[in-house]
Protein backbone atom coordinates (compact mmCIF):
# COMPACT_ATOMS: atom_id res chain seq x y z
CA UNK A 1 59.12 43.37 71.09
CA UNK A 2 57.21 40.96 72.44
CA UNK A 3 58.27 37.42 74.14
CA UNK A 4 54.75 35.62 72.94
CA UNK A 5 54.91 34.20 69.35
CA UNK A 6 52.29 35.64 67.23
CA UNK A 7 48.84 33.76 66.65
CA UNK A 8 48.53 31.32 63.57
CA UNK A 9 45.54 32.34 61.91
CA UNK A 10 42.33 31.18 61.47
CA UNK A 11 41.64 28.64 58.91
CA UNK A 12 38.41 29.06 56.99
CA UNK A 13 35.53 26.91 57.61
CA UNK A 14 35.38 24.15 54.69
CA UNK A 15 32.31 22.77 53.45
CA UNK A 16 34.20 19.63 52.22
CA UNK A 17 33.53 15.84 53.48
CA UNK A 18 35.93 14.14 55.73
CA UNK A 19 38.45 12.75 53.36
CA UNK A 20 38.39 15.15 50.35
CA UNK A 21 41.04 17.46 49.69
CA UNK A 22 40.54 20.99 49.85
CA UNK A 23 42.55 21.32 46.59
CA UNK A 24 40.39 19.40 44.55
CA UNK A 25 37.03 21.06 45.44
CA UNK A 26 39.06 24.24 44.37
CA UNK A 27 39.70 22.57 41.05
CA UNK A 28 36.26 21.42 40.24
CA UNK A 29 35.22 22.91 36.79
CA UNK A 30 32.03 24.46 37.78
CA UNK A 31 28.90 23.54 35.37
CA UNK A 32 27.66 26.58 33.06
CA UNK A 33 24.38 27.96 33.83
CA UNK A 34 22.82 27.03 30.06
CA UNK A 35 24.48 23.54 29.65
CA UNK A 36 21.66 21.73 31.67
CA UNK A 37 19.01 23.64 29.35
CA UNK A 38 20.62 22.71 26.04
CA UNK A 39 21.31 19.05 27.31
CA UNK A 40 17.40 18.82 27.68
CA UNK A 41 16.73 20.96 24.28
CA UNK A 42 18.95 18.27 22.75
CA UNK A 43 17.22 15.10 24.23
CA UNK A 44 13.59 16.60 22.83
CA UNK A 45 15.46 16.70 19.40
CA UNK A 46 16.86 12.83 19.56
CA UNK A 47 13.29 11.96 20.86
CA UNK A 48 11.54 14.00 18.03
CA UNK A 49 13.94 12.23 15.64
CA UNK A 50 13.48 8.72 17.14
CA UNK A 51 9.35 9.49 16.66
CA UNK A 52 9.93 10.37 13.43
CA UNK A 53 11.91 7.06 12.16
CA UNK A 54 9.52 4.93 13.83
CA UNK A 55 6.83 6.56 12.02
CA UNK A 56 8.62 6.18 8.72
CA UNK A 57 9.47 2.92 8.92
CA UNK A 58 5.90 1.94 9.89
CA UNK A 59 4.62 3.40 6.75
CA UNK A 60 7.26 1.74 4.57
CA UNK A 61 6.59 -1.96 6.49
CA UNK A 62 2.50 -1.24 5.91
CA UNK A 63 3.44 -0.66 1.72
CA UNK A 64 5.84 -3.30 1.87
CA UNK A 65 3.31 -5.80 3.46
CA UNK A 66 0.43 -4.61 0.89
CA UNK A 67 2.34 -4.85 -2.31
CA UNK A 68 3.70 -8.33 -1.19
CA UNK A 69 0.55 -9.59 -0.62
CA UNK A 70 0.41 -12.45 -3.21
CA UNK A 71 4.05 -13.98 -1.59
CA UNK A 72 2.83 -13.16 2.08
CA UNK A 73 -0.24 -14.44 2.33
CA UNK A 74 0.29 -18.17 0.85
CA UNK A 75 3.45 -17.98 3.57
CA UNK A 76 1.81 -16.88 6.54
CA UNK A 77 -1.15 -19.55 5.79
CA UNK A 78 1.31 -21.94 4.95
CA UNK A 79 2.95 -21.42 8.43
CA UNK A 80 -0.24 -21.70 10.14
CA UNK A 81 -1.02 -25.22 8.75
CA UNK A 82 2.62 -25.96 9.44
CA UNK A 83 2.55 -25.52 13.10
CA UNK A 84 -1.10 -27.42 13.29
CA UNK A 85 -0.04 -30.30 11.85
CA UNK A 86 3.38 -30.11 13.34
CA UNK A 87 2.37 -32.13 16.50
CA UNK A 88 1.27 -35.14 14.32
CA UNK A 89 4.02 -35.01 12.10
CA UNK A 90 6.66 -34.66 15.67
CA UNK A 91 4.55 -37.51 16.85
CA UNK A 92 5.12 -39.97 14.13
CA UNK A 93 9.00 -39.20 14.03
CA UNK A 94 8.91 -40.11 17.97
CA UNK A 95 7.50 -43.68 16.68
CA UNK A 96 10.77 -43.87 13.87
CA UNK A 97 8.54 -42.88 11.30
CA UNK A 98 10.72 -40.75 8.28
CA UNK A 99 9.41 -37.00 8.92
CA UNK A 100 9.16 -36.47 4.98
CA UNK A 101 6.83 -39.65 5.02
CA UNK A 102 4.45 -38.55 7.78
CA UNK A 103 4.25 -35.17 6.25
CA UNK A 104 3.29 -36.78 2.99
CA UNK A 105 0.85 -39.12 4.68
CA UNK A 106 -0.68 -36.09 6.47
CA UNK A 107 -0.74 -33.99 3.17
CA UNK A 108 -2.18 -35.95 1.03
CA UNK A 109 -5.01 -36.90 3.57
CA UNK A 110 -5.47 -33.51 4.04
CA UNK A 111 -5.54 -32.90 -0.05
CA UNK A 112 -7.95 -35.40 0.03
CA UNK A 113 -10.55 -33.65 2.17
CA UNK A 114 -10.09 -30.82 0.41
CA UNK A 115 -10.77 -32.30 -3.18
CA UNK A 116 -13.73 -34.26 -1.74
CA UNK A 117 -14.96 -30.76 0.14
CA UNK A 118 -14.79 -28.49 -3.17
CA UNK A 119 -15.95 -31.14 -5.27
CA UNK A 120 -19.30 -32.15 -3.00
CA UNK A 121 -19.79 -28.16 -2.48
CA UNK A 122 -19.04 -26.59 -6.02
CA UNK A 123 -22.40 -27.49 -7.80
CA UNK A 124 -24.63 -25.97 -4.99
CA UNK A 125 -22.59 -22.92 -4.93
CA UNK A 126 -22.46 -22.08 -8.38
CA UNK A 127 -26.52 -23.31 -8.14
CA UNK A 128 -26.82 -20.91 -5.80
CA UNK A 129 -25.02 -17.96 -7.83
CA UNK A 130 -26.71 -19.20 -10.81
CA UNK A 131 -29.90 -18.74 -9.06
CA UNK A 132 -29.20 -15.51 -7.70
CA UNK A 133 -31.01 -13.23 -9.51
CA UNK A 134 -34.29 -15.10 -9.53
CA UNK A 135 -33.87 -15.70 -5.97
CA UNK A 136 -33.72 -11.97 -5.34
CA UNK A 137 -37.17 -11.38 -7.98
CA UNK A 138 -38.75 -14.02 -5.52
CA UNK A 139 -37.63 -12.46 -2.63
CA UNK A 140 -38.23 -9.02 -3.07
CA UNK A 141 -42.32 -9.29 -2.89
CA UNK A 142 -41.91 -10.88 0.75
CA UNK A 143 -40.15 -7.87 2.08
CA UNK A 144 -42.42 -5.50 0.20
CA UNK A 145 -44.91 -4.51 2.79
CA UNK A 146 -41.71 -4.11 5.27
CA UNK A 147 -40.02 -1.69 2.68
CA UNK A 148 -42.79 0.30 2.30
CA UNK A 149 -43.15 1.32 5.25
CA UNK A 150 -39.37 2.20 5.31
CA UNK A 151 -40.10 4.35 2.70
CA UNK A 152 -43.08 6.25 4.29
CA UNK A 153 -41.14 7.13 6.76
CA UNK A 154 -38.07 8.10 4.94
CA UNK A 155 -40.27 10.51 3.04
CA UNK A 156 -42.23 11.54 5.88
CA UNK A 157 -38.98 12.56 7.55
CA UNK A 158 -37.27 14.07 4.10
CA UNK A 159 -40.97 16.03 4.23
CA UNK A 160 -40.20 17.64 7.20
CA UNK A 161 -36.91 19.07 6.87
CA UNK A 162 -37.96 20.23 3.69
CA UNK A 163 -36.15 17.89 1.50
CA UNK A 164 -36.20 15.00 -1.48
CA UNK A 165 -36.26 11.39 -1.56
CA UNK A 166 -33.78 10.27 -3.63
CA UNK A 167 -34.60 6.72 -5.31
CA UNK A 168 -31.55 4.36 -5.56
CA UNK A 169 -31.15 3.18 -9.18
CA UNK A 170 -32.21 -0.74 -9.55
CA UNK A 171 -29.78 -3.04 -10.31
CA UNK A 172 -29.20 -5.17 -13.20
CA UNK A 173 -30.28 -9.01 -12.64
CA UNK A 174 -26.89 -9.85 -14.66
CA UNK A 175 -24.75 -8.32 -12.16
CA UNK A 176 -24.99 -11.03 -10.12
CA UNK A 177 -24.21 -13.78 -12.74
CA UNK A 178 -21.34 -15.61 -12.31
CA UNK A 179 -20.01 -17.63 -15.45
CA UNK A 180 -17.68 -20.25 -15.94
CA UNK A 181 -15.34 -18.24 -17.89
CA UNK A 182 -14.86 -16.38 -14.23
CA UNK A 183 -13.96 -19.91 -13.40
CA UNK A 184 -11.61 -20.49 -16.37
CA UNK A 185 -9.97 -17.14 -16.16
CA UNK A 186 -9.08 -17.49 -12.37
CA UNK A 187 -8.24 -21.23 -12.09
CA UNK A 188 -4.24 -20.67 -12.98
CA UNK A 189 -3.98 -18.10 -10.02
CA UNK A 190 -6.10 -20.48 -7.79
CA UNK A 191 -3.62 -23.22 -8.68
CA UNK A 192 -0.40 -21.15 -8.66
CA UNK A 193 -1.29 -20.08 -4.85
CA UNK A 194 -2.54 -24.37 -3.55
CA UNK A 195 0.76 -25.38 -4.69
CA UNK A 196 2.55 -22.66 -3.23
CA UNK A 197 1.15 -23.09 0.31
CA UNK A 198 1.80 -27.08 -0.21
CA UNK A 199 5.33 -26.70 -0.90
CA UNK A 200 5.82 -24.48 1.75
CA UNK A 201 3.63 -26.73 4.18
CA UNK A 202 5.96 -30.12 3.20
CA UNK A 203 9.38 -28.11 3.67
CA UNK A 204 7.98 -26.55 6.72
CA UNK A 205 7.27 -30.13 8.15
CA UNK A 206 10.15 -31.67 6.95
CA UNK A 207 12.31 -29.31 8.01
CA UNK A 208 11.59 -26.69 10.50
CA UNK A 209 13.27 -28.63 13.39
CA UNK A 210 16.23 -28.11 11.17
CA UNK A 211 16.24 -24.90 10.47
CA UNK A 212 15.61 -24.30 14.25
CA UNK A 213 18.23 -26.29 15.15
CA UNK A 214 20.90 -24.43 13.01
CA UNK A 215 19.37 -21.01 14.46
CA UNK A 216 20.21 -22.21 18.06
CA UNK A 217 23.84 -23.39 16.78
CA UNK A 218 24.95 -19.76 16.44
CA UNK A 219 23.77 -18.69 20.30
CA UNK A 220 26.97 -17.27 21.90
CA UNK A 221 26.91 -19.35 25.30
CA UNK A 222 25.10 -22.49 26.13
CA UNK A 223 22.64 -21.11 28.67
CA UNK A 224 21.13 -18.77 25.93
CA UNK A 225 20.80 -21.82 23.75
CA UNK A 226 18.98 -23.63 26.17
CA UNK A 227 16.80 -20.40 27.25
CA UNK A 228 16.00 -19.99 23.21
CA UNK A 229 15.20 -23.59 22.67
CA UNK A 230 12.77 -23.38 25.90
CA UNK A 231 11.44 -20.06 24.89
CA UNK A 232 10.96 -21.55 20.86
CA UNK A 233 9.58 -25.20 22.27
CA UNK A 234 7.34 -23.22 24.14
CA UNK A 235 5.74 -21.34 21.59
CA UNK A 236 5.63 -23.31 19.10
CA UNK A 237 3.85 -25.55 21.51
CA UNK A 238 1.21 -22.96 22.39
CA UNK A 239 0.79 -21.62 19.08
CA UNK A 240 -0.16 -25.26 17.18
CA UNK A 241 -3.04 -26.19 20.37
CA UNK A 242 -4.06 -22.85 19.56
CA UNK A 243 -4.56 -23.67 15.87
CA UNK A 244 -5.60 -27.46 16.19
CA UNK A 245 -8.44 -25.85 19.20
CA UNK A 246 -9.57 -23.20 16.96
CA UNK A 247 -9.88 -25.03 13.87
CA UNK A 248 -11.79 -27.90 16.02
CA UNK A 249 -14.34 -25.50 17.20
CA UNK A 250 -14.69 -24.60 13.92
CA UNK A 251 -15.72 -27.42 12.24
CA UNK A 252 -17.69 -28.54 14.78
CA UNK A 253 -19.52 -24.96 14.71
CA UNK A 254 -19.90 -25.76 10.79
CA UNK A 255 -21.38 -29.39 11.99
CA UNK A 256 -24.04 -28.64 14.05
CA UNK A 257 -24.84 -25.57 11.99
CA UNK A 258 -25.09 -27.99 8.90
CA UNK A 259 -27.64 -30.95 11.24
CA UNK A 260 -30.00 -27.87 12.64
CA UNK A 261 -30.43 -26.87 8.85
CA UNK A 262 -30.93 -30.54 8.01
CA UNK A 263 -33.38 -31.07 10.35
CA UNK A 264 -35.19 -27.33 9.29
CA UNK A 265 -35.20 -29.02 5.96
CA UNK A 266 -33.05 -25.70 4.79
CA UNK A 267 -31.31 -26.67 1.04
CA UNK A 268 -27.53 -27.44 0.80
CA UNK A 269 -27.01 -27.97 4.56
CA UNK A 270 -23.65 -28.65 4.51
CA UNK A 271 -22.63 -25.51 1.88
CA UNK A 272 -23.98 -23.56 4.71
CA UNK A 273 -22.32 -25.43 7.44
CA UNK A 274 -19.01 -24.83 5.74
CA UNK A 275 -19.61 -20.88 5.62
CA UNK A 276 -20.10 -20.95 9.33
CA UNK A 277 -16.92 -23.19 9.65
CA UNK A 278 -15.10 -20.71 7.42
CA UNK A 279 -16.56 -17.39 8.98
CA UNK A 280 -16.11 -18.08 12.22
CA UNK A 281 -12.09 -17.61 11.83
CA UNK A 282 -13.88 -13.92 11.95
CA UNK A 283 -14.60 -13.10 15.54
CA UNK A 284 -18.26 -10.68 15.35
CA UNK A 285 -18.31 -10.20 11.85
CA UNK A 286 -18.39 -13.84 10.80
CA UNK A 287 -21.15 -14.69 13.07
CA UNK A 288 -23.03 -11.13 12.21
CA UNK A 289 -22.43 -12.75 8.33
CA UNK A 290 -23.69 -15.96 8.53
CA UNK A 291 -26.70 -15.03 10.26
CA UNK A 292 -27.66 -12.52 7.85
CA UNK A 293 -26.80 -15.06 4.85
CA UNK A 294 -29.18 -17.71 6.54
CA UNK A 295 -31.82 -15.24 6.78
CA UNK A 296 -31.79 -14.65 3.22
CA UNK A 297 -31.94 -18.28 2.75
CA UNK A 298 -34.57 -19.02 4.61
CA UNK A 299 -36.55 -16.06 3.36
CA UNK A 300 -35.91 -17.90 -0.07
CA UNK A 301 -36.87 -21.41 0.54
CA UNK A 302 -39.93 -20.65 3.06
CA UNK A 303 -43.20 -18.60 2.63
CA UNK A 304 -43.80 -17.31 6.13
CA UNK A 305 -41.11 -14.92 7.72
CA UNK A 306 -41.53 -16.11 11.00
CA UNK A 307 -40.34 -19.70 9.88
CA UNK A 308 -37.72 -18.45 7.50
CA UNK A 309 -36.02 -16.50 10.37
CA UNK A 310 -36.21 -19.37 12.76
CA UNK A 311 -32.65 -21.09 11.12
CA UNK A 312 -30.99 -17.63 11.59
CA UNK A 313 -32.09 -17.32 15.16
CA UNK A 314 -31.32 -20.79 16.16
CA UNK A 315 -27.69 -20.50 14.58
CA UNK A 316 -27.18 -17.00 16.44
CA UNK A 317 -28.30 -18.74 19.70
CA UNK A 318 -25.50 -21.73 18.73
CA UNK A 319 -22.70 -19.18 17.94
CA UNK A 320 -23.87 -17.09 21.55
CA UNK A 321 -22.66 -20.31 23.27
CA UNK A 322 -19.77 -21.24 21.32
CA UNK A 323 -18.32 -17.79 21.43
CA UNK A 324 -19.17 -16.92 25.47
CA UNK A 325 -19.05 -20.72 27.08
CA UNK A 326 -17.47 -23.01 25.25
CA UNK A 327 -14.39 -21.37 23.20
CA UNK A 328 -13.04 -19.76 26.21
CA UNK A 329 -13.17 -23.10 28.95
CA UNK A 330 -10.95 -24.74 26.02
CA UNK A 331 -8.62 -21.99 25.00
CA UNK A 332 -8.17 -20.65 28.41
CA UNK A 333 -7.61 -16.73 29.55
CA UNK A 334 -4.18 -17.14 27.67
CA UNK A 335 -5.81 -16.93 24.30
CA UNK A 336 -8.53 -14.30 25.04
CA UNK A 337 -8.11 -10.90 23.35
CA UNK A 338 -9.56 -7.63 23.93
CA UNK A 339 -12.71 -6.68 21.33
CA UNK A 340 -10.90 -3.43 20.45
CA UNK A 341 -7.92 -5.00 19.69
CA UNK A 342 -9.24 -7.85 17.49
CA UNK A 343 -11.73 -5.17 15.65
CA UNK A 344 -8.66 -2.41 15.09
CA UNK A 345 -6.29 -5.66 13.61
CA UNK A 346 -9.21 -6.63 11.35
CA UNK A 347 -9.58 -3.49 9.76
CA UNK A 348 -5.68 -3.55 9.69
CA UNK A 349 -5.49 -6.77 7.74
CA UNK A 350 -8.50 -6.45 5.73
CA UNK A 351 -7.42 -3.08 4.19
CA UNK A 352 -4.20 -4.43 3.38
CA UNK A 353 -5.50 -8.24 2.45
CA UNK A 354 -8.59 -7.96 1.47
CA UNK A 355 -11.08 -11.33 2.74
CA UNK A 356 -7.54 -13.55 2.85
CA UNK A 357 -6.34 -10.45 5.76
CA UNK A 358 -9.49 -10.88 7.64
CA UNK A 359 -9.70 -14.21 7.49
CA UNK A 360 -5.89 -14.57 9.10
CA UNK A 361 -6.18 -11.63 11.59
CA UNK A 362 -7.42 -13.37 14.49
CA UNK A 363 -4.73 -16.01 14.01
CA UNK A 364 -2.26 -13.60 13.59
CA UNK A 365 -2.74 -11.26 16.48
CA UNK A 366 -3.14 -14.32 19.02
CA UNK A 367 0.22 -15.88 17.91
CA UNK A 368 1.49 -12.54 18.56
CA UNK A 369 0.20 -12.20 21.76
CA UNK A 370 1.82 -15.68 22.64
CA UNK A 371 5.27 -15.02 21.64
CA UNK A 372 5.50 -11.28 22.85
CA UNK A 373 4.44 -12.69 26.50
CA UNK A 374 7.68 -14.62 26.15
CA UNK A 375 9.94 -11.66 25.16
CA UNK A 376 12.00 -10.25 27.69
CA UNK A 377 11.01 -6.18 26.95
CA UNK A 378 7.41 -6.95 25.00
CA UNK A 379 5.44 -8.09 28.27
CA UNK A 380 3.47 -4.72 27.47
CA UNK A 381 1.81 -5.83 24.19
CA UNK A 382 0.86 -8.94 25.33
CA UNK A 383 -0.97 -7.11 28.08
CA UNK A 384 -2.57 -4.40 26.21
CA UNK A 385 -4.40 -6.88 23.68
CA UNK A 386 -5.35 -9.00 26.70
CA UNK A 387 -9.05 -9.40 27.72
């Protein structure tokens, strides 16, 4: 035998890092070759699942929000005046003024425009519905030579891909009467829903700091109290010089609509000034409504087209400015929403609202844009409906 000890052997090469036992690399549990696929087969499912729940609950909110329209509507308008007149009613509480007694002062002032409005305007509208069908017997000879020619060509073109005219069946005169038992029968409902949205306006005066203050009370820490009371003040802040600006350019729309028709010698000036103040809560179609009514109007009242369409021009020229110079310098690029957007939420609102929906949109979808650019996680909306 040999004198020389025999040669340890060889260890192995290891692939582990500096620090890691070789023991527990040889322990590892190795993954399977399908787990990876069925992990991702799995997430599609929770995804398609998540897609689907959001889907359904969307449908249910939409027939929730359309069968509760008779308790949703007098509360969301009742909100809206409650945040506009907020600001006066925080103001007078600053000067040790009772907040139930400004809100009562503010109300009834307000009630009192209101009575004094419907009252001065009610006889010249139900003149004018009165009047209707007579008005449209007058008016039809004017347009006469212009429909005729509509027709020639409709034939003329029904002629030549070898069809018919069809002639739309005349209407009845009566169907455009309007009777004071249409008055009668809908004055409890009318009544029901003003002193609904009063209520709710007083309580929401009276009390909303309240109920605010009670909703901060349960925060966990103090720090999220303080960012909620920031993040509420501030909204509630933007959303009422949003309402008070709007409803300002407004009436002042409805003003100057009512003096050019004065001064045109149009009838019921200010009947007409209050439709513009009314439809221009309806960005497009309220203007594209107005201008069309005071073309009628004037086709009424005067004998030469030319002059009748003047009033109509003029106020489209008026509500060109207001809408493209002057609404945006006051509201600022905060308030300015995309065309799409505010075109997609009225058809939204007015298929589930009817004229109330349409006329509450606009509101709507900027107070939403206001408070979702304060959400942590809702940035995204707030940018999407942006302009």
């Amino acid at each position: 035998m040999s004198d020389f000890p025999s040669p340890l052997p060889t260890p192995l090469p290891s692939t582990a890092a500096p620090g890691v036992a070789v023991s527990t690399l040889a322990t590892r549990p190795r993954r399977k070759p399908g787990s990876s696929r069925s992990t991702r087969r799995i997430s599609r499912h929770l995804r398609s699942i998540r897609i689907s729940l959001t889907g359904i609950i969307l449908l249910a909110l939409l027939y929730t929000v359309a069968i509760g329209k008779s308790i949703l509507v007098p509360l969301v308008l009742a909100a809206f005046i409650g945040l506009a007149l907020n600001p006066i009613v925080a103001s007078a509480a600053r000067a040790r003024i009772p907040r139930w007694l400004a809100a009562v002062t503010v109300m009834l002032l307000l009630g009192a425009g209101l009575v004094w409005g419907v009252s001065t305007l009610s006889t010249p509208a139900l003149n004018w519905f009165h009047e209707a069908p007579t008005a449209m017997r007058a008016f039809a000879p004017k347009i006469k030579p212009m429909t005729q020619q509509i027709e020639a060509a409709s034939r003329a073109t029904q002629t030549l891909v070898g069809g018919t005219v069809a002639r739309a069946a005349p209407q009845s005169p009566n169907s455009f009467a309007f009777t004071a038992w249409d008055v009668v029968a809908n004055a409890p409902k009318v009544l029901a829903s003003i002193l609904t949205v009063a209520l709710l306006v007083f309580f929401f005066l009276v009390y909303g700091d309240e109920i605010l203050r009670r909703a901060v009370e349960i925060s966990p820490t103090f720090s999220y109290k303080r960012h909620t009371v920031s993040i509420v003040r501030s909204i509630q802040e933007e959303v009422s010089s949003y309402l008070l600006m709007t409803a300002s350019i407004n009436v002042t729309l409805g003003l100057v609509t009512a003096g050019m028709l004065y001064m045109y010698g149009v009838p019921d000036p200010l009947l007409w000034g209050t439709v513009a103040t009314v439809a221009n809560f309806i960005p497009y179609v309220g203007a594209i409504t107005t201008t069309t009514i005071l073309a009628i109007v004037g086709a009424l009242h005067f004998q030469d087209l030319g002059a009748a369409l003047i009033p109509a021009g003029t106020f489209a020229g008026i509500t060109a400015i207001e809408g493209n110079l002057i609404t945006p310098m006051l509201q600022g690029r905060r308030s300015r929403l995309s065309p799409v957007a505010i075109l997609l939420w009225l058809l939204i609102w007015g298929w589930l609202w009817g004229i109330p929906g349409a006329l509450l949109a606009v509101p709507m979808l900027t107070c939403v844009k206001l408070i979702t650019a304060k959400l942590r996680g809702w940035q995204w909306f707030a940018h999407i409906i942006s302009r």
